[in-house]
C-alpha atoms as a PDB file:
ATOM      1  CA  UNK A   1       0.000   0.000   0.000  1.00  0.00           C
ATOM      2  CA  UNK A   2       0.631   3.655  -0.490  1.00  0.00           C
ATOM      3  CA  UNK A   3       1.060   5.559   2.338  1.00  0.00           C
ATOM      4  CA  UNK A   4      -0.888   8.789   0.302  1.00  0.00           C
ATOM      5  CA  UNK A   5      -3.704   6.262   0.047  1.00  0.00           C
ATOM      6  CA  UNK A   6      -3.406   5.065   4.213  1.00  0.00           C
ATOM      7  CA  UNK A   7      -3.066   8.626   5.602  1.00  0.00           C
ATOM      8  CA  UNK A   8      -6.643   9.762   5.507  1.00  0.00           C
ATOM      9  CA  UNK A   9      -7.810   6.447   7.083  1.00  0.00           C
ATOM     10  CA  UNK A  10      -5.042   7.265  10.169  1.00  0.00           C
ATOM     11  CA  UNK A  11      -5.904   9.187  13.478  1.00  0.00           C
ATOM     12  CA  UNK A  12      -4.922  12.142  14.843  1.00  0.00           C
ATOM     13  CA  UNK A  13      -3.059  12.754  17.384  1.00  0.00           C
ATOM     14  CA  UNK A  14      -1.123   9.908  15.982  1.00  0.00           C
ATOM     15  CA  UNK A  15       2.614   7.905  16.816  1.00  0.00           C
ATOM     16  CA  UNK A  16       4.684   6.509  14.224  1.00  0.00           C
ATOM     17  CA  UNK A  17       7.076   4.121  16.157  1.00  0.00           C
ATOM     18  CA  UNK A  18       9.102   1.593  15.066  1.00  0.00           C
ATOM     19  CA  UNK A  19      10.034  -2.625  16.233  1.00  0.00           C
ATOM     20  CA  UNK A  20      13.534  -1.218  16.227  1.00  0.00           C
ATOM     21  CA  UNK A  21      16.063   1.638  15.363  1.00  0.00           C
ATOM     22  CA  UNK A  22      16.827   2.306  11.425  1.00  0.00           C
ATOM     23  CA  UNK A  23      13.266   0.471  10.142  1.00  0.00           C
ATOM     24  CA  UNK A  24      12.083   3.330   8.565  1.00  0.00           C
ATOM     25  CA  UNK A  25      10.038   5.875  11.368  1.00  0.00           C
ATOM     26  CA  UNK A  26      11.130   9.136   9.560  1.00  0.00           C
ATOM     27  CA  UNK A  27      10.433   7.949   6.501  1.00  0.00           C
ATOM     28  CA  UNK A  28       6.912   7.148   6.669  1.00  0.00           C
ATOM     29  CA  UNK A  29       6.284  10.394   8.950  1.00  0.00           C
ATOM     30  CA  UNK A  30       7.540  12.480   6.271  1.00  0.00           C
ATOM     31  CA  UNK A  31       4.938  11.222   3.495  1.00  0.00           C
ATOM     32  CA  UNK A  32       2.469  10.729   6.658  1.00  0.00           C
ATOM     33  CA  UNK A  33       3.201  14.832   6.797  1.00  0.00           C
ATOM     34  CA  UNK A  34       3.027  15.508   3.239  1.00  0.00           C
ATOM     35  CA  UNK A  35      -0.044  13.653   2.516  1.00  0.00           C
ATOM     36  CA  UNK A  36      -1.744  15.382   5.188  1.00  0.00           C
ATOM     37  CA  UNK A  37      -0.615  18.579   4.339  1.00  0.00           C
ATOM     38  CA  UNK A  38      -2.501  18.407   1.289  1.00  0.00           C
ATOM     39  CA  UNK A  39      -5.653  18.767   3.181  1.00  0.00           C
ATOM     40  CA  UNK A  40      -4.318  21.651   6.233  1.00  0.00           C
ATOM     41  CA  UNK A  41      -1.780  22.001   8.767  1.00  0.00           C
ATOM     42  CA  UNK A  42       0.505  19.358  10.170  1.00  0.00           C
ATOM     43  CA  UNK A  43       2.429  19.573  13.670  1.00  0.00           C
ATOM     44  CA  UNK A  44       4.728  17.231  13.399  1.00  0.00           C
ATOM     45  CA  UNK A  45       6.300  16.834  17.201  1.00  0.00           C
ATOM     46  CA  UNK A  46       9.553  14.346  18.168  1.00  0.00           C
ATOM     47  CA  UNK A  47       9.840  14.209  21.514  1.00  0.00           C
ATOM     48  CA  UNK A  48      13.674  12.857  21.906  1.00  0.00           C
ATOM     49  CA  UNK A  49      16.266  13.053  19.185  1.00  0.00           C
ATOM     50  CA  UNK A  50      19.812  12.096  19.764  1.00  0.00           C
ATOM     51  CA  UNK A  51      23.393  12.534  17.339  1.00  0.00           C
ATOM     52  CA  UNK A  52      22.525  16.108  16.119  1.00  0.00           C
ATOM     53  CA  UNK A  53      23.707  19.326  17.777  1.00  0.00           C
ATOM     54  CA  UNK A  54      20.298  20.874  16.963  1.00  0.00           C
ATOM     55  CA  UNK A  55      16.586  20.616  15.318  1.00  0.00           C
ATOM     56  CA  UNK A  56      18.056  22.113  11.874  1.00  0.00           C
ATOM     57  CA  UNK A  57      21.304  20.138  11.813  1.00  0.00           C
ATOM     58  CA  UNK A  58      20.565  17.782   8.458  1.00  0.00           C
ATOM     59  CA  UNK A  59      20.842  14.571  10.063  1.00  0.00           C
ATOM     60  CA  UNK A  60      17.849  16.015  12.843  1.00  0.00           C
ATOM     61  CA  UNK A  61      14.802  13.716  11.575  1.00  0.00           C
ATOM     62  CA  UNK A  62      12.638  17.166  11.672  1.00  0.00           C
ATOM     63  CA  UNK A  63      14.877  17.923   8.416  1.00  0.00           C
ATOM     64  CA  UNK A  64      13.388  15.015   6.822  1.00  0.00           C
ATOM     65  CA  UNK A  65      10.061  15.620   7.449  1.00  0.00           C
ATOM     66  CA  UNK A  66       9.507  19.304   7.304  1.00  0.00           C
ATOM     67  CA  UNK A  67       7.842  21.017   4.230  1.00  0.00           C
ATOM     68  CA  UNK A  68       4.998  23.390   2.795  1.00  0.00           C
ATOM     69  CA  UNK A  69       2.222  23.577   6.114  1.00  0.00           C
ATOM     70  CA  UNK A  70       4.192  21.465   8.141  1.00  0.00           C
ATOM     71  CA  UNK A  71       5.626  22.648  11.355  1.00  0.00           C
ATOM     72  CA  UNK A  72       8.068  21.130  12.940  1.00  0.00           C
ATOM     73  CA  UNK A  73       9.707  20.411  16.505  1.00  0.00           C
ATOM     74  CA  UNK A  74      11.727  18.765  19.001  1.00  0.00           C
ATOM     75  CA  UNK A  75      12.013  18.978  22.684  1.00  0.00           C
ATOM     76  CA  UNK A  76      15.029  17.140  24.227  1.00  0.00           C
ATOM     77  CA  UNK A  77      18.134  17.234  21.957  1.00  0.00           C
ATOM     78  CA  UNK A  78      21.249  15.271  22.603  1.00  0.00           C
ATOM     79  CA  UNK A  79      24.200  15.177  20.787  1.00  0.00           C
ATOM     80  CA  UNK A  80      25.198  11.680  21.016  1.00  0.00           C
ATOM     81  CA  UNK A  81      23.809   8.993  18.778  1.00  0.00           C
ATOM     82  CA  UNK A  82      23.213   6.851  21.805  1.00  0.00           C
ATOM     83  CA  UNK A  83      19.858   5.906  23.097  1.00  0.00           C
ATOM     84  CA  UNK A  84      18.530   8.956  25.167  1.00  0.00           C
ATOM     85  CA  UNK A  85      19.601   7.145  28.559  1.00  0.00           C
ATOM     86  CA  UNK A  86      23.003   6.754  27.545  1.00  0.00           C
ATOM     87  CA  UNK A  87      23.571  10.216  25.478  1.00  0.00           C
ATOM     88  CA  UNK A  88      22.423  11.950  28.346  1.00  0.00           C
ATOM     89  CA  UNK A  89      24.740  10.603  30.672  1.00  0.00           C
ATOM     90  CA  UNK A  90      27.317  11.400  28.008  1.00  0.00           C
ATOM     91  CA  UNK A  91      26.624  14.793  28.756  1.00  0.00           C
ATOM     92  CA  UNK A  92      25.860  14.886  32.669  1.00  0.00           C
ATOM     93  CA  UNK A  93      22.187  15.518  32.328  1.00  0.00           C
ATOM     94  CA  UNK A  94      18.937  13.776  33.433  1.00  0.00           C
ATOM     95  CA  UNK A  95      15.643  13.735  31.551  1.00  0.00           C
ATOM     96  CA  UNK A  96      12.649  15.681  32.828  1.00  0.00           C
ATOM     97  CA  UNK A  97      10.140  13.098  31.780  1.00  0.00           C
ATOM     98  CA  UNK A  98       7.530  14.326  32.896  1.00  0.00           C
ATOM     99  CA  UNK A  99       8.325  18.238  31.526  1.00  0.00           C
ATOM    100  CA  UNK A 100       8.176  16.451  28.427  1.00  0.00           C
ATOM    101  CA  UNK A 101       4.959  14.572  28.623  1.00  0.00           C
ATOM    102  CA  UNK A 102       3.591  18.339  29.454  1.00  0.00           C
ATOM    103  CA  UNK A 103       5.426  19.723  26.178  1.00  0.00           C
ATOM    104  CA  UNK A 104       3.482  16.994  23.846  1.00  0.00           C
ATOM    105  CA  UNK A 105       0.453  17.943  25.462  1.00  0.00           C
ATOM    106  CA  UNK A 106       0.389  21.420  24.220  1.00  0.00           C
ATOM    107  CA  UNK A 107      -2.471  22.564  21.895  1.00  0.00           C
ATOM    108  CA  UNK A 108      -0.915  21.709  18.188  1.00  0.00           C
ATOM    109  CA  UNK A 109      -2.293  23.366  14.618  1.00  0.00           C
ATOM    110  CA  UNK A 110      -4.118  21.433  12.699  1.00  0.00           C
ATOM    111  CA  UNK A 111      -3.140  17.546  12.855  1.00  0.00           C
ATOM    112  CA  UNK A 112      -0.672  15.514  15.129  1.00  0.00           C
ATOM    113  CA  UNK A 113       1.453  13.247  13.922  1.00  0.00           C
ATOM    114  CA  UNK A 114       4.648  12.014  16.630  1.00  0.00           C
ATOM    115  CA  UNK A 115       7.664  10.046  16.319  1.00  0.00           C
ATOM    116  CA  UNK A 116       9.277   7.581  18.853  1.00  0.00           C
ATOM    117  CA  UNK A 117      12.903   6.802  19.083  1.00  0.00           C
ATOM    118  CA  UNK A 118      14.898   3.418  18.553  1.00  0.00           C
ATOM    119  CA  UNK A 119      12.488   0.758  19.204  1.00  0.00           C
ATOM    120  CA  UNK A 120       9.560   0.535  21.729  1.00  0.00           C
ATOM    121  CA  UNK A 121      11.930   0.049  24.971  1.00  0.00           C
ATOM    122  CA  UNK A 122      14.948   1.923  24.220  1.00  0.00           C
ATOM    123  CA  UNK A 123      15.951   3.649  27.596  1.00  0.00           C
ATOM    124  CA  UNK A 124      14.771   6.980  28.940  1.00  0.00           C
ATOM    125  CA  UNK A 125      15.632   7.181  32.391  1.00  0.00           C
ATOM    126  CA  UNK A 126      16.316   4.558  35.579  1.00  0.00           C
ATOM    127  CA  UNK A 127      13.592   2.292  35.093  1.00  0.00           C
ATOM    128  CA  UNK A 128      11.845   4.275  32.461  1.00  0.00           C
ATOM    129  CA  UNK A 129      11.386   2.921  28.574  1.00  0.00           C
ATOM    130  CA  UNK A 130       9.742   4.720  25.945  1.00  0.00           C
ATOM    131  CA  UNK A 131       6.791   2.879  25.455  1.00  0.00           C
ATOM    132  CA  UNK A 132       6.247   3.016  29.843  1.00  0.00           C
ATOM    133  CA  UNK A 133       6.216   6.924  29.345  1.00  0.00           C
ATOM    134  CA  UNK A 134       4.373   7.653  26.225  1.00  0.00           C
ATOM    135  CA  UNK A 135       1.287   5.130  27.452  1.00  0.00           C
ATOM    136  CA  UNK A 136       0.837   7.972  29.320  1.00  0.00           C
ATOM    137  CA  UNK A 137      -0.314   9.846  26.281  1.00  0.00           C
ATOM    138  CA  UNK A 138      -2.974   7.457  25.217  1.00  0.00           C
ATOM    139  CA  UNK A 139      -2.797   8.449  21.320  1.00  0.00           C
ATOM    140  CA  UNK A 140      -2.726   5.277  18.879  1.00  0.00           C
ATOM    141  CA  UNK A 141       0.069   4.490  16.330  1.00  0.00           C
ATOM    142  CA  UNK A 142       1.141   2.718  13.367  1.00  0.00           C
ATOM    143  CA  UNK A 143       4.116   0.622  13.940  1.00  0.00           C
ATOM    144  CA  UNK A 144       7.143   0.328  11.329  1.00  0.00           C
ATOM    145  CA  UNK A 145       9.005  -2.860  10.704  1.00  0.00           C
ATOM    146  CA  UNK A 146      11.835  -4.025   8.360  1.00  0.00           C
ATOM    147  CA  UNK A 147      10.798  -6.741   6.419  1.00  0.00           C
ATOM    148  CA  UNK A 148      13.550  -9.180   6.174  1.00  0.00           C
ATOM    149  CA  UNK A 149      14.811 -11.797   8.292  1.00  0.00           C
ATOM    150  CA  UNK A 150      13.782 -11.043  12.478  1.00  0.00           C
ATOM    151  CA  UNK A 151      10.499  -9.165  11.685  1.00  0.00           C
ATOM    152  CA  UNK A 152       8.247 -11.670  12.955  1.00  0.00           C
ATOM    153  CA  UNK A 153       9.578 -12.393  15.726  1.00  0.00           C
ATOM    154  CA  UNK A 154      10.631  -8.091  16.436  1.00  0.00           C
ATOM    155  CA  UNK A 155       7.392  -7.397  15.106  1.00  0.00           C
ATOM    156  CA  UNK A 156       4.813  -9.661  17.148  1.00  0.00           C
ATOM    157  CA  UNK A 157       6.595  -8.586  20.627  1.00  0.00           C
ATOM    158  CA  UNK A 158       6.019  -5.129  19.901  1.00  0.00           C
ATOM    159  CA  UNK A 159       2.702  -5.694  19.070  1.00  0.00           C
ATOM    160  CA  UNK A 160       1.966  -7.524  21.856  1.00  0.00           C
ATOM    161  CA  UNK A 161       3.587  -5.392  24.410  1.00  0.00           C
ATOM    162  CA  UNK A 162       1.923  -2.261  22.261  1.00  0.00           C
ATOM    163  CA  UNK A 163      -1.497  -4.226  23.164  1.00  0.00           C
ATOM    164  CA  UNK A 164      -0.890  -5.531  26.724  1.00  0.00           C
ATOM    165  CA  UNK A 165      -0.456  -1.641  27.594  1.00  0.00           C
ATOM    166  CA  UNK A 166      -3.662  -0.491  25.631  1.00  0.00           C
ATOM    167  CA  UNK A 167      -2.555   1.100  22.945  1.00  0.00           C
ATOM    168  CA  UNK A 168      -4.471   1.206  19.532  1.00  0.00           C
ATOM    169  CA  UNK A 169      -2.588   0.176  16.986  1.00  0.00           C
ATOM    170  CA  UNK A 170      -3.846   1.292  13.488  1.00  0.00           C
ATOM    171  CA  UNK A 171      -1.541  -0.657  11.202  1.00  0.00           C
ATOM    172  CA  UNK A 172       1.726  -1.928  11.380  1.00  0.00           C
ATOM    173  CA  UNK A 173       3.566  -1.118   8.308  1.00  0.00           C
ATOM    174  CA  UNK A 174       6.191  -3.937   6.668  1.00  0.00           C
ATOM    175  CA  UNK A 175       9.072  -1.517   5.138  1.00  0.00           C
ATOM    176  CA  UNK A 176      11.045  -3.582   2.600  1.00  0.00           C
ATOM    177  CA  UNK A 177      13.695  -0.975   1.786  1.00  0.00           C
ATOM    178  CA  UNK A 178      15.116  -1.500   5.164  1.00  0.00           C
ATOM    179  CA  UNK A 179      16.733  -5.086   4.052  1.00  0.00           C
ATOM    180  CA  UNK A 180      16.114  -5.110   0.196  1.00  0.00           C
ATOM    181  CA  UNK A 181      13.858  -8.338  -0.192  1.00  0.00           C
ATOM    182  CA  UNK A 182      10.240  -7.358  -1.769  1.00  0.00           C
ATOM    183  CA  UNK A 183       9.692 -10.793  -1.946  1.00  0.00           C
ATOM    184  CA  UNK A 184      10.762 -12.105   1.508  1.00  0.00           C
ATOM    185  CA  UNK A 185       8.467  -8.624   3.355  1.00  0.00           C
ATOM    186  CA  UNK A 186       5.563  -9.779   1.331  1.00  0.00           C
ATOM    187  CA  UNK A 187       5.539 -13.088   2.712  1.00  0.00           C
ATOM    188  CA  UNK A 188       6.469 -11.610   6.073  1.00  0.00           C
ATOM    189  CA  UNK A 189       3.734  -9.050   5.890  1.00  0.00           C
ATOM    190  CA  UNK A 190       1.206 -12.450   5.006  1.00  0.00           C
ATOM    191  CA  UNK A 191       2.201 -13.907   7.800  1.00  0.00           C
ATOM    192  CA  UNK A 192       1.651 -11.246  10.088  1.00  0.00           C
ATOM    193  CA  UNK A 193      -1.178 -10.296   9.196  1.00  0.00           C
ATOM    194  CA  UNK A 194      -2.679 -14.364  10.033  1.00  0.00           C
ATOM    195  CA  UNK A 195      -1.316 -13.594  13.702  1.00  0.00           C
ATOM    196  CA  UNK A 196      -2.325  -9.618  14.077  1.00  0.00           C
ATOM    197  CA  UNK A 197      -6.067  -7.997  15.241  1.00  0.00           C
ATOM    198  CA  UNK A 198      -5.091  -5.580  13.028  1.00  0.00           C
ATOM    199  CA  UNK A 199      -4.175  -4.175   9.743  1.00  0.00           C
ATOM    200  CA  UNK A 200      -0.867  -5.197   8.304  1.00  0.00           C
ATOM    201  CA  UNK A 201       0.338  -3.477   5.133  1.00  0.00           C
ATOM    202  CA  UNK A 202       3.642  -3.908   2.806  1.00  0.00           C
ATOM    203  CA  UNK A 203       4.615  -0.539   2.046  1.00  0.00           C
ATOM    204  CA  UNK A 204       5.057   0.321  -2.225  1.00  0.00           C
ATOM    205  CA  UNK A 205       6.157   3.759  -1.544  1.00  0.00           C
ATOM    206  CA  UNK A 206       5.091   7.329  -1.083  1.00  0.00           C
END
């Protein structure tokens, strides 16, 4: 499936996380952005970003995603490309979680769209994941995962602990670009879709 053709059938306020780091998140928020900012204004909000000195630095995911009525942001910036635990550390400081939770709740223009960082777990704080602190939020998601060899097993965890925790998932989308096997994420995405309550799509592209 297009992602044009799934973005008017997706909520708002609305996560795009991933089973795991590099499977494709800011890639599928920037056409999430652009096909939504065909119809009005996009906030597009990420929360934690780490390796970039700054929101405008061109490896900052906000680079990728920002364009013509969409507005773009990030909260807690950390140099190192670490997970936010351990790049904060790196640089002596500790993460006001709940500051942050308060900075995604502020009123947005026109439609939400959010993106995680790393996979579902990756550290925050002392005893604090991502997916423990954004459940907080209650908005639902789609969930990206590569399509090769590891997504079933990556993919149906996340789900589950996703579920367990009461999120919504909308769809969880099978990337193949990540790996380079169209023919090994269709079956995947087949497969997943036999064990899933809910949608499972094999991306084609914008």
């Amino acid at each position: 499936m297009q992602l044009s053709q799934l973005a008017e059938k997706l909520s708002s306020p609305l996560w795009v996380l991933g089973t795991d780091t590099d499977v494709g998140k800011t890639w599928v928020s920037s056409h999430l952005a652009r096909a939504w900012a065909a119809s009005g204004p996009v906030t597009y909000r990420k929360p934690f970003q780490s390796g970039v000195p700054d929101l405008h630095h061109p490896n900052a995911d906000a680079a990728a995603v920002v364009g013509p009525g969409i507005h773009v942001e990030s909260h807690v910036i950390l140099r190192e490309p670490l997970s936010p635990l351990a790049a904060a550390e790196a640089e002596g400081q500790q993460l006001d979680l709940p500051g942050t939770l308060e900075w995604m709740r502020r009123p947005w223009e026109g439609r939400l769209l959010c993106e995680g960082v790393g996979g579902l777990m990756v550290p925050l704080w002392d005893r604090h994941h991502f997916l423990s602190w954004a459940t907080d939020l209650a908005w639902p998601c789609v969930l990206v995962a590569r399509g090769g060899l590891g997504t079933l097993n990556h993919s149906m965890l996340s789900a589950e602990a996703l579920m367990l925790r009461g999120w919504r998932v909308e769809a969880l989308l099978v990337n193949p670009g990540v790996d380079g096997s169209h023919r090994a994420a269709a079956k995947n995405a087949e497969l997943l879709q036999r064990f899933l309550p809910f949608p499972v799509h094999l991306l084609e592209g914008p």
